[in-house]
PDB file of N, CA and C in Angstrom:
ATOM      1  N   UNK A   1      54.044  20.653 152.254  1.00  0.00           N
ATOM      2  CA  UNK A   1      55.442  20.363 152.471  1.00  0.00           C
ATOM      3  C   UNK A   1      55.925  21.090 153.723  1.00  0.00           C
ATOM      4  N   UNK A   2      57.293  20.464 154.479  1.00  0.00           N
ATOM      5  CA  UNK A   2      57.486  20.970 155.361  1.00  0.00           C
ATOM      6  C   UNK A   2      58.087  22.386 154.869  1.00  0.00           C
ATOM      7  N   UNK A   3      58.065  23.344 155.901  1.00  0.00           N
ATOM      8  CA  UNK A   3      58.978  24.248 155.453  1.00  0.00           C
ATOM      9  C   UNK A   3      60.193  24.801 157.082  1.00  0.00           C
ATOM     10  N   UNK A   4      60.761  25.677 157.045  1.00  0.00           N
ATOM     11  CA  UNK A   4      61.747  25.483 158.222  1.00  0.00           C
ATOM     12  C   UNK A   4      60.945  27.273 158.804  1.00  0.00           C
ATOM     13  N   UNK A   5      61.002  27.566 159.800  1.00  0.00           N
ATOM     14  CA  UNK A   5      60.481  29.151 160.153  1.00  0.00           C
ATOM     15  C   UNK A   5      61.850  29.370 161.095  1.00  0.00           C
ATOM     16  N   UNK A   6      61.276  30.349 161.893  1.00  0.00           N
ATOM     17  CA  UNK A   6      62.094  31.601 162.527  1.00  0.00           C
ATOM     18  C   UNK A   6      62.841  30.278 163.842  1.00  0.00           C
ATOM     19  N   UNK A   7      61.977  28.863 164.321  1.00  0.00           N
ATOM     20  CA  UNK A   7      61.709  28.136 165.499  1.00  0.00           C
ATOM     21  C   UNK A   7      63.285  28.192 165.633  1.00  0.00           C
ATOM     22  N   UNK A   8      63.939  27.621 165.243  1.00  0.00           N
ATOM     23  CA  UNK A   8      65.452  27.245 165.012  1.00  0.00           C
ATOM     24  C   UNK A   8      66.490  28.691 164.998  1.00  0.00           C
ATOM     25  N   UNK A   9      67.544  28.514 166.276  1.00  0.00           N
ATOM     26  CA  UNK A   9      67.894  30.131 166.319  1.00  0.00           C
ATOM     27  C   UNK A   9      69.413  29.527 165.117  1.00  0.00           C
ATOM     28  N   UNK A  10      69.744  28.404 165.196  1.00  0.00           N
ATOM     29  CA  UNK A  10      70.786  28.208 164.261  1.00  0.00           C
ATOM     30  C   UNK A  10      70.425  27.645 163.029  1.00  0.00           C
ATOM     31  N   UNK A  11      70.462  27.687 161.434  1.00  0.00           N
ATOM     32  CA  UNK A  11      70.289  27.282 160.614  1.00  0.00           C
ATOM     33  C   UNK A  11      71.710  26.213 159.926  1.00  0.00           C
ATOM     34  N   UNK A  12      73.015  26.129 160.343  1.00  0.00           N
ATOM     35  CA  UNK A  12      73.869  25.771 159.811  1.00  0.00           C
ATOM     36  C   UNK A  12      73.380  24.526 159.708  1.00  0.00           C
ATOM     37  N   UNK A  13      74.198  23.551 158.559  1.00  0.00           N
ATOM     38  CA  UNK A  13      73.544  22.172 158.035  1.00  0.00           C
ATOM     39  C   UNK A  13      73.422  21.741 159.269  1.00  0.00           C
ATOM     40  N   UNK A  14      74.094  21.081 160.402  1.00  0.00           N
ATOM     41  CA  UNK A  14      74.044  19.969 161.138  1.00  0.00           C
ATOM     42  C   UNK A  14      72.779  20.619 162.207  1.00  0.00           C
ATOM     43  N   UNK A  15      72.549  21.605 162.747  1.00  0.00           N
ATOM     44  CA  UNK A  15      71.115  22.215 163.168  1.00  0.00           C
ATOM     45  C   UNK A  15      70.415  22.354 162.129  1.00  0.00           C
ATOM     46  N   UNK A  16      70.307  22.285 161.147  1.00  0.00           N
ATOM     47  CA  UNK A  16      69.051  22.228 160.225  1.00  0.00           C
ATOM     48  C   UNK A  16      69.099  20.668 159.874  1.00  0.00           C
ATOM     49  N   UNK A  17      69.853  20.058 159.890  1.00  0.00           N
ATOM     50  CA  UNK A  17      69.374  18.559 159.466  1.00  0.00           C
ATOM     51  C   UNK A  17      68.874  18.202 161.028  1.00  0.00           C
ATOM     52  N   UNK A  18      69.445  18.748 162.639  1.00  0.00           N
ATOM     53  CA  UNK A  18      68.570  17.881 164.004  1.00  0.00           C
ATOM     54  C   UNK A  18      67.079  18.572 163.691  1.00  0.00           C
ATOM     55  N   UNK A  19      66.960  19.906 163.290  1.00  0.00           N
ATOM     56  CA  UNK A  19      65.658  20.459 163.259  1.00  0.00           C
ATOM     57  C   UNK A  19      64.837  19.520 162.584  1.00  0.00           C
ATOM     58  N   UNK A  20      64.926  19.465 161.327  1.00  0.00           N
ATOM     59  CA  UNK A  20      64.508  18.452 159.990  1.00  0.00           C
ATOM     60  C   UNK A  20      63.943  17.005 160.588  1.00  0.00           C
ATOM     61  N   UNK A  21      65.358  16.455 160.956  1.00  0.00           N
ATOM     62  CA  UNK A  21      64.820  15.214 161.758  1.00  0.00           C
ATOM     63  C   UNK A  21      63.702  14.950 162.507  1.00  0.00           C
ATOM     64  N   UNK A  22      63.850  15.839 163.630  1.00  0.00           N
ATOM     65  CA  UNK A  22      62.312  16.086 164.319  1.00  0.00           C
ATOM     66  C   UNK A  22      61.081  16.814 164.190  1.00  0.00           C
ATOM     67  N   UNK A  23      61.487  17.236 163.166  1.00  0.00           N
ATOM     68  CA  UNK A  23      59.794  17.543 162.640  1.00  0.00           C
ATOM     69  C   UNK A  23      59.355  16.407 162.068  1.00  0.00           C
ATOM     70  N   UNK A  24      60.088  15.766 161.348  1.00  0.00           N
ATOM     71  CA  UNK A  24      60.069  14.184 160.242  1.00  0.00           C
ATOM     72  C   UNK A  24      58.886  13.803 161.866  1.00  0.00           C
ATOM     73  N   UNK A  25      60.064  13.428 162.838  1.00  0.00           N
ATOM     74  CA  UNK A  25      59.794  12.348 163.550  1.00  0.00           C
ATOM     75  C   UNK A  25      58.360  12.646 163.875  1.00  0.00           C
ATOM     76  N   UNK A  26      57.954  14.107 164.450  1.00  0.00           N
ATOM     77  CA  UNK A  26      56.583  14.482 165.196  1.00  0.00           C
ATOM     78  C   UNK A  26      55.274  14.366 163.951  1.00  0.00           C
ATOM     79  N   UNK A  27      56.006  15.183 163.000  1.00  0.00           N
ATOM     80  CA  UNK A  27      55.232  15.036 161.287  1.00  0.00           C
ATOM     81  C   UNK A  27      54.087  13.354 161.805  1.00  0.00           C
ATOM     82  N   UNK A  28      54.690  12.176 161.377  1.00  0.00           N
ATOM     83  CA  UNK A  28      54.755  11.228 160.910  1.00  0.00           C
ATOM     84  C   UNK A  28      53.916  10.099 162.492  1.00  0.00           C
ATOM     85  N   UNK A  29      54.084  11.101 163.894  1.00  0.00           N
ATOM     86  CA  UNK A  29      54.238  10.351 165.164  1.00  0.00           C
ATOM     87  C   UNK A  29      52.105  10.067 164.888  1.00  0.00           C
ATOM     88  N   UNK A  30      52.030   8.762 165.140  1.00  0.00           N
ATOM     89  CA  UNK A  30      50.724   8.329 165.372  1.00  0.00           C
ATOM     90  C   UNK A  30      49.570   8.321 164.592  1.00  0.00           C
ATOM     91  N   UNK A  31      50.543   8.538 163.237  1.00  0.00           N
ATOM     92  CA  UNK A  31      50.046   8.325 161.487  1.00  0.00           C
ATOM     93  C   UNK A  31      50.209   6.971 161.308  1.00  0.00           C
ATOM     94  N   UNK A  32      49.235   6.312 160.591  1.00  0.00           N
ATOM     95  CA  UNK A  32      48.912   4.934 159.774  1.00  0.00           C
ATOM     96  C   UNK A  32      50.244   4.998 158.474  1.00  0.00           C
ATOM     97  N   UNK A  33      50.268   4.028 158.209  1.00  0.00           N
ATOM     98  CA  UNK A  33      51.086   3.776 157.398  1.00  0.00           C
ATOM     99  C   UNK A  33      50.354   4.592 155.615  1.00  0.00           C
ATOM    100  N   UNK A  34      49.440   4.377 155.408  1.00  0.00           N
ATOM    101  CA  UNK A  34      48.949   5.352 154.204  1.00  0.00           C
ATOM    102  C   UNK A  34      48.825   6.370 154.761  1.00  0.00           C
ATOM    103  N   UNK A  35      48.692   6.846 155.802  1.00  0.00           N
ATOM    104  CA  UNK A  35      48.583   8.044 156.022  1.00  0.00           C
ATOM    105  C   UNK A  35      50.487   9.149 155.635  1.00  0.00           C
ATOM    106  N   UNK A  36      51.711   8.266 156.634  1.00  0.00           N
ATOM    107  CA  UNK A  36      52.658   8.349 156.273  1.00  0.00           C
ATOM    108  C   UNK A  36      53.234   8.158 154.807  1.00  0.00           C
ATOM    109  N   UNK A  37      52.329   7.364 154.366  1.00  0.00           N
ATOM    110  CA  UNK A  37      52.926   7.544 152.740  1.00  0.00           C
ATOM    111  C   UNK A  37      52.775   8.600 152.304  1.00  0.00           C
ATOM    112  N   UNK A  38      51.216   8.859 152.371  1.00  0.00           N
ATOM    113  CA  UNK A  38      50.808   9.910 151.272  1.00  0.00           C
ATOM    114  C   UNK A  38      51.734  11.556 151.831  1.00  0.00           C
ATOM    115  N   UNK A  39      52.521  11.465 152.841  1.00  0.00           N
ATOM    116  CA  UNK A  39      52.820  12.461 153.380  1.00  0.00           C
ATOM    117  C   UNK A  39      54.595  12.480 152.839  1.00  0.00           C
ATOM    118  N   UNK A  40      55.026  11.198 152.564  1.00  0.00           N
ATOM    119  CA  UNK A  40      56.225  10.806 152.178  1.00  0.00           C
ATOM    120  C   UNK A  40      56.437  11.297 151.267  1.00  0.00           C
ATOM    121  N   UNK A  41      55.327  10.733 149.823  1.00  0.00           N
ATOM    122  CA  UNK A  41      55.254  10.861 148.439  1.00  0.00           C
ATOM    123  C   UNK A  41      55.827  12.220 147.807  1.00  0.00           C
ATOM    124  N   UNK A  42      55.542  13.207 148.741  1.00  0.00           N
ATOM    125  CA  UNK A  42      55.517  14.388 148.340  1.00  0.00           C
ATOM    126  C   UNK A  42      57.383  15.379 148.359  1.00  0.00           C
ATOM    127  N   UNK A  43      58.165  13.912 148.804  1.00  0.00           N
ATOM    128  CA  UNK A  43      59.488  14.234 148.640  1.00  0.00           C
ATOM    129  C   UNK A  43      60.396  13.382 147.857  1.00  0.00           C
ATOM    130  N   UNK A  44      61.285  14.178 146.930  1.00  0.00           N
ATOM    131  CA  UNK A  44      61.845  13.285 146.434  1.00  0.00           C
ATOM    132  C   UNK A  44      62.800  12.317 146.853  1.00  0.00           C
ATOM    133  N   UNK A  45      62.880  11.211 145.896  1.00  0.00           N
ATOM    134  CA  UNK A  45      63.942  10.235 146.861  1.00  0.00           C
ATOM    135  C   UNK A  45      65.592   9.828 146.726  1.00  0.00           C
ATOM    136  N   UNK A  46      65.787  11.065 144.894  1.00  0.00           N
ATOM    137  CA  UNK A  46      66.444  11.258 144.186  1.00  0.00           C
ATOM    138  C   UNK A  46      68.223  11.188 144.593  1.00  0.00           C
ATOM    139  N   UNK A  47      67.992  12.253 146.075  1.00  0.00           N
ATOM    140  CA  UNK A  47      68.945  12.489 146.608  1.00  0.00           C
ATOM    141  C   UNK A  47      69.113  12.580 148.189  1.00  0.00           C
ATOM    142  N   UNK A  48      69.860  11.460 148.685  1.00  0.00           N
ATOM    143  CA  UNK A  48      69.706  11.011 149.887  1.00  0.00           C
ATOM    144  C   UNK A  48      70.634  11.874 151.111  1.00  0.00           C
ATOM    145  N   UNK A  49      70.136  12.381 152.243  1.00  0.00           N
ATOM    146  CA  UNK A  49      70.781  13.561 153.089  1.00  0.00           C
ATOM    147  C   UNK A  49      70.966  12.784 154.083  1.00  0.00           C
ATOM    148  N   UNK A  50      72.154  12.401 154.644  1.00  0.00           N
ATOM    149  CA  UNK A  50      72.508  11.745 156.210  1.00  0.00           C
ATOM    150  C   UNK A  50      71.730  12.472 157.185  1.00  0.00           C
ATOM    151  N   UNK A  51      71.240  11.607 158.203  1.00  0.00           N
ATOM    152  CA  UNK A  51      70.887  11.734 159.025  1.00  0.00           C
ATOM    153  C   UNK A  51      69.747  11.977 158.618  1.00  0.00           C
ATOM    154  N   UNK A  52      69.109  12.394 157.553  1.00  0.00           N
ATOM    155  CA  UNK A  52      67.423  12.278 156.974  1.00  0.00           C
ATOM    156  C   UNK A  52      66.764  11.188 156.935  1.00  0.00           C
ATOM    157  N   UNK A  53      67.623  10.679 155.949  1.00  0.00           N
ATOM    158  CA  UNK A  53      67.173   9.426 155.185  1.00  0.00           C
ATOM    159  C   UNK A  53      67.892   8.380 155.342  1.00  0.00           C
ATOM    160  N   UNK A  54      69.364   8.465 155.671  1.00  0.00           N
ATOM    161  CA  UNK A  54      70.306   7.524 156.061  1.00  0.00           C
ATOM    162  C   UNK A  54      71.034   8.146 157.346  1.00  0.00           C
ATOM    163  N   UNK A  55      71.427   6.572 157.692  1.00  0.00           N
ATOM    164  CA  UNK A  55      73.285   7.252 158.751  1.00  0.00           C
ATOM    165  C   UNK A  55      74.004   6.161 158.186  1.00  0.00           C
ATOM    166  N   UNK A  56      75.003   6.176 158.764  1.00  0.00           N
ATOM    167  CA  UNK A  56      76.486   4.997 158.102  1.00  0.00           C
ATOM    168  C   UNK A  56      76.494   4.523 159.769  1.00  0.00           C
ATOM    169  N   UNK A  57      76.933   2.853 159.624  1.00  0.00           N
ATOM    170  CA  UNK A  57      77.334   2.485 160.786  1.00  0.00           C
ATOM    171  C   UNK A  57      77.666   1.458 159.978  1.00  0.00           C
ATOM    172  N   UNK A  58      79.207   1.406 160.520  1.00  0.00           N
ATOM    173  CA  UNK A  58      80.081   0.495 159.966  1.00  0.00           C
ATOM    174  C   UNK A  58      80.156   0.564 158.795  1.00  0.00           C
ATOM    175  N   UNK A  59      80.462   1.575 158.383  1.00  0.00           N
ATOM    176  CA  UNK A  59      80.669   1.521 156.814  1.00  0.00           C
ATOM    177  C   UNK A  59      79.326   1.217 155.792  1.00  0.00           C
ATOM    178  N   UNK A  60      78.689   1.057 156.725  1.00  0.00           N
ATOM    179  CA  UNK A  60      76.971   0.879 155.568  1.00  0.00           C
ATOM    180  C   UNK A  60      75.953   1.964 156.083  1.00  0.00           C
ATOM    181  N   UNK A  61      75.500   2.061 155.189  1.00  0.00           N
ATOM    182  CA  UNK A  61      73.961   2.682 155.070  1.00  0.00           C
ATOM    183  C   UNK A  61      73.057   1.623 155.655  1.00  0.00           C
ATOM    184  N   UNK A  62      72.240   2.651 156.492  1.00  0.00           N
ATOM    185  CA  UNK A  62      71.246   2.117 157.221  1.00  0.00           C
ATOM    186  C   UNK A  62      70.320   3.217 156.923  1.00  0.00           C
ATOM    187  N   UNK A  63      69.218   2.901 155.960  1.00  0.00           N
ATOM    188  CA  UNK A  63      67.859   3.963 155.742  1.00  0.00           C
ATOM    189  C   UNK A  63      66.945   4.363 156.757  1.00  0.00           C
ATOM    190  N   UNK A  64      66.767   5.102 156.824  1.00  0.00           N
ATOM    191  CA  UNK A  64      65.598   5.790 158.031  1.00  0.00           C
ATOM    192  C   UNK A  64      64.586   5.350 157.630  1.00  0.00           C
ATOM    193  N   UNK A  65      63.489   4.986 158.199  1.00  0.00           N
ATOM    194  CA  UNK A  65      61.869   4.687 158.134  1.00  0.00           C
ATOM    195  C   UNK A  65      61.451   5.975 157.471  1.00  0.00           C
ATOM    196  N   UNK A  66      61.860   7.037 156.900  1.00  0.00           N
ATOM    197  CA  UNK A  66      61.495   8.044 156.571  1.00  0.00           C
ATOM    198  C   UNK A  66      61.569   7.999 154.876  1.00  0.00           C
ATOM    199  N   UNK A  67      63.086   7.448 154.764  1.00  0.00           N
ATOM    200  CA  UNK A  67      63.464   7.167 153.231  1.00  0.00           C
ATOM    201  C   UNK A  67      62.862   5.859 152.401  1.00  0.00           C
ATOM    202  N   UNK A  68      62.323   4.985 153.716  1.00  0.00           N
ATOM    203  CA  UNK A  68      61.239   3.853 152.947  1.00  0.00           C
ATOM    204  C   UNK A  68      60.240   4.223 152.817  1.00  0.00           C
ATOM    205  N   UNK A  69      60.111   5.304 153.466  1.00  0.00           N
ATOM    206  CA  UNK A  69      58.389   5.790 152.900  1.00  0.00           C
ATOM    207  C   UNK A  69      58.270   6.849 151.738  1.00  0.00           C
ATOM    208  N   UNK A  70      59.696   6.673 151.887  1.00  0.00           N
ATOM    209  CA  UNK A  70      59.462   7.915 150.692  1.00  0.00           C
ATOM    210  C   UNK A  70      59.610   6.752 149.187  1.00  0.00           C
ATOM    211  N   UNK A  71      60.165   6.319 149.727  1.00  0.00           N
ATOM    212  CA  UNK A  71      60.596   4.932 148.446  1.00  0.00           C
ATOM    213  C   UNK A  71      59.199   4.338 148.125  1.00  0.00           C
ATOM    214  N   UNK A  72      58.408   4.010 148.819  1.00  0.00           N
ATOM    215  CA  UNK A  72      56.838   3.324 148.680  1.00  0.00           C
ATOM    216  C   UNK A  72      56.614   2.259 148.719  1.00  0.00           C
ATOM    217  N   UNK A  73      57.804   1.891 148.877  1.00  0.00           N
ATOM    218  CA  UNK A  73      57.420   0.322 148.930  1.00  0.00           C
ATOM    219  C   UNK A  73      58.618  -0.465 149.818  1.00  0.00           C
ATOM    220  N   UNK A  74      57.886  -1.726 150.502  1.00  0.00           N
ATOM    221  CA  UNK A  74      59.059  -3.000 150.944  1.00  0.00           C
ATOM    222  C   UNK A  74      60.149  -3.382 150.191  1.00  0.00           C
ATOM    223  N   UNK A  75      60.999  -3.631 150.363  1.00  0.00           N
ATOM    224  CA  UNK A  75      62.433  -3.664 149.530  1.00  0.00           C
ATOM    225  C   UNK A  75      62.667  -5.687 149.557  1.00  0.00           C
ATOM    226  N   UNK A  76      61.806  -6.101 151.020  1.00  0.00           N
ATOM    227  CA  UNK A  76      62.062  -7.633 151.669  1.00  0.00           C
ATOM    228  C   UNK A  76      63.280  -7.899 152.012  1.00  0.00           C
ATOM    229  N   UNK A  77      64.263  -6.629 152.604  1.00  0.00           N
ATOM    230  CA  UNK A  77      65.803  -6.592 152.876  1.00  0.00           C
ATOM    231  C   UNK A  77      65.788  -7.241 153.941  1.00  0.00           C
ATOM    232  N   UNK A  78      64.827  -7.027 155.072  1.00  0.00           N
ATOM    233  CA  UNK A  78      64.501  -6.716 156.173  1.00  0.00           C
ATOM    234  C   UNK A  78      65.435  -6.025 157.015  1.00  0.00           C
ATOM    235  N   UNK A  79      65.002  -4.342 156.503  1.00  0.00           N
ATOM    236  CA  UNK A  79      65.933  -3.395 156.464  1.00  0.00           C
ATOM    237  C   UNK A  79      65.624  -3.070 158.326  1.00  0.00           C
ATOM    238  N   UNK A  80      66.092  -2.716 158.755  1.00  0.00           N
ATOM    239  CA  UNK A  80      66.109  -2.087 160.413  1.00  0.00           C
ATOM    240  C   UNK A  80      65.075  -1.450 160.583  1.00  0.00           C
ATOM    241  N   UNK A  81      64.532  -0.337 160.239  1.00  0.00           N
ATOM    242  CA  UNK A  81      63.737   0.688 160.165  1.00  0.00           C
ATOM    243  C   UNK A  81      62.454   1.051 158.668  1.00  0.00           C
ATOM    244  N   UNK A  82      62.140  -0.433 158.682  1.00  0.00           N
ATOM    245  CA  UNK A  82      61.568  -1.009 157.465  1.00  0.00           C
ATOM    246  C   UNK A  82      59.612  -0.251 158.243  1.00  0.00           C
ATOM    247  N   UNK A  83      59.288   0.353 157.728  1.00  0.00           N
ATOM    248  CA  UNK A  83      57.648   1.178 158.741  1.00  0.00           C
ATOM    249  C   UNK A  83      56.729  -0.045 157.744  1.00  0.00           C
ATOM    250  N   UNK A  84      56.984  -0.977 156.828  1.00  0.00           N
ATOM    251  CA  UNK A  84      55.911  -1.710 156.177  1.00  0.00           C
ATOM    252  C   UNK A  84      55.658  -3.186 157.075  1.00  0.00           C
TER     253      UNK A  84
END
C-alpha cells in the first residue's frame, strides 16, 4: 500500500490529496491493466475522496480511472476515464 513520507513539506488535505494524486498517477504509469488492478484491489472503494477517485463538473461526478480500477470492473457507462 501506498504510504505518504517526509517527500511532501505540506500535509494539509488539499496537498495531501495533489501528493496522493500523483503517486496514483506514477504508481499505475506503464502498468497493464491486471497489473493496475491487482494494485487497485488493495483499496477500498467504500468511500469516495474528490480529486482521488472523483471531481464534479457540472454538477456530476466524473470517476477517475483510478476509482474504476478500484471498482474491477466495466460499468458500459462509457464513463470518460473508463482504463477497461
Amino acid at each position: 500500500m501506498m504510504t505518504v513520507d517526509s517527500v511532501a513539506d505540506c500535509l494539509c488535505y488539499d496537498c495531501l490529496i495533489t501528493v496522493l494524486g500523483a503517486r496514483i498517477k506514477t504508481l499505475l504509469l506503464g502498468k497493464s491493466c491486471p497489473e493496475s488492478l491487482a494494485i487497485a484491489k488493495q483499496y477500498p472503494t467504500d468511500t469516495w475522496i474528490e480529486n482521488i477517485d472523483y471531481t464534479v463538473e457540472n454538477g456530476k461526478c466524473i470517476f477517475s480511472a483510478w476509482y474504476h480500477l478500484k471498482r474491477g470492473h466495466c460499468c458500459n457507462n462509457g464513463c470518460r476515464y473508463c482504463p477497461y
